[in-house]
C-alpha atoms as a PDB file:
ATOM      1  CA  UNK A   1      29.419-234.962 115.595  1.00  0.00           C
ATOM      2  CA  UNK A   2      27.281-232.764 113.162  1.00  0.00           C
ATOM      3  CA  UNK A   3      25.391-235.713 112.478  1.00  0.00           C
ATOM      4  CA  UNK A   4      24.368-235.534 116.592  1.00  0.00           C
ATOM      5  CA  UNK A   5      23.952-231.686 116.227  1.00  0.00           C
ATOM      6  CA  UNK A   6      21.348-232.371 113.889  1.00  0.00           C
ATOM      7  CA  UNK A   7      19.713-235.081 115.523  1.00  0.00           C
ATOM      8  CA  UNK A   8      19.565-232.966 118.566  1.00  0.00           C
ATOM      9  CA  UNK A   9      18.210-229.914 116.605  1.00  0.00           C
ATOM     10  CA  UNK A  10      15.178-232.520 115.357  1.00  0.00           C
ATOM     11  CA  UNK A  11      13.990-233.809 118.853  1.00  0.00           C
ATOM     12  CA  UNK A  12      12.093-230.642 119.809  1.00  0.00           C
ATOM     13  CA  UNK A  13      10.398-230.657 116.627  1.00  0.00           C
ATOM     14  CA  UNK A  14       9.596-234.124 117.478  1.00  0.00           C
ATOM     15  CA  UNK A  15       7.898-234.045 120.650  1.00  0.00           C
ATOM     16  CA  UNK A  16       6.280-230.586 119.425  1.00  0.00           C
ATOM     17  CA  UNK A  17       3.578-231.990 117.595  1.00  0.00           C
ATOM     18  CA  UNK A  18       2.332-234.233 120.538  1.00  0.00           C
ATOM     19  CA  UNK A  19       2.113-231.496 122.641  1.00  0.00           C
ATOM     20  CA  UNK A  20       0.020-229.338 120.075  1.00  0.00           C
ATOM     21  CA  UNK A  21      -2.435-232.053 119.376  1.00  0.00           C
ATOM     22  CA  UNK A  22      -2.797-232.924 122.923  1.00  0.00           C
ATOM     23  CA  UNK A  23      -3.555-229.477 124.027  1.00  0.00           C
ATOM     24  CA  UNK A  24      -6.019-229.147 120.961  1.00  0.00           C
ATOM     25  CA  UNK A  25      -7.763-232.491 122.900  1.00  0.00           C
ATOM     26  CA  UNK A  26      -7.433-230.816 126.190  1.00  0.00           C
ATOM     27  CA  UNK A  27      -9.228-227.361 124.640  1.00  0.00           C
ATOM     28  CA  UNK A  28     -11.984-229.763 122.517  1.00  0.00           C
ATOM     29  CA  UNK A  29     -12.631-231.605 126.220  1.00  0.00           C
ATOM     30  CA  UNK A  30     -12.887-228.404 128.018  1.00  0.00           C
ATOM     31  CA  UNK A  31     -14.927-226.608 125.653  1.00  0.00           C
ATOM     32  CA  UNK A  32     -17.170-229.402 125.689  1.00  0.00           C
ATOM     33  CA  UNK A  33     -17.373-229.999 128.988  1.00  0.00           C
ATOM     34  CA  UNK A  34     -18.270-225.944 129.513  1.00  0.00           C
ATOM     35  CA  UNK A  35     -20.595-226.124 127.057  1.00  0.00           C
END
């Protein structure tokens, strides 16, 4: 059981950094694309 707590307390941290780095891609495409 705590050993699923934690596991579920790690999967947003997981998915996260994805996110980040493909909205700094999105920004770096629309910047350029403005530009």
């Amino acid at each position: 059981m705590v050993g699923a707590r934690l596991q579920d307390v790690d999967r947003p941290r997981r998915w996260l950094l994805p996110m980040v780095l493909a909205l700094l891609v999105l920004f770096v495409v629309v910047g350029s694309l403005l530009s």
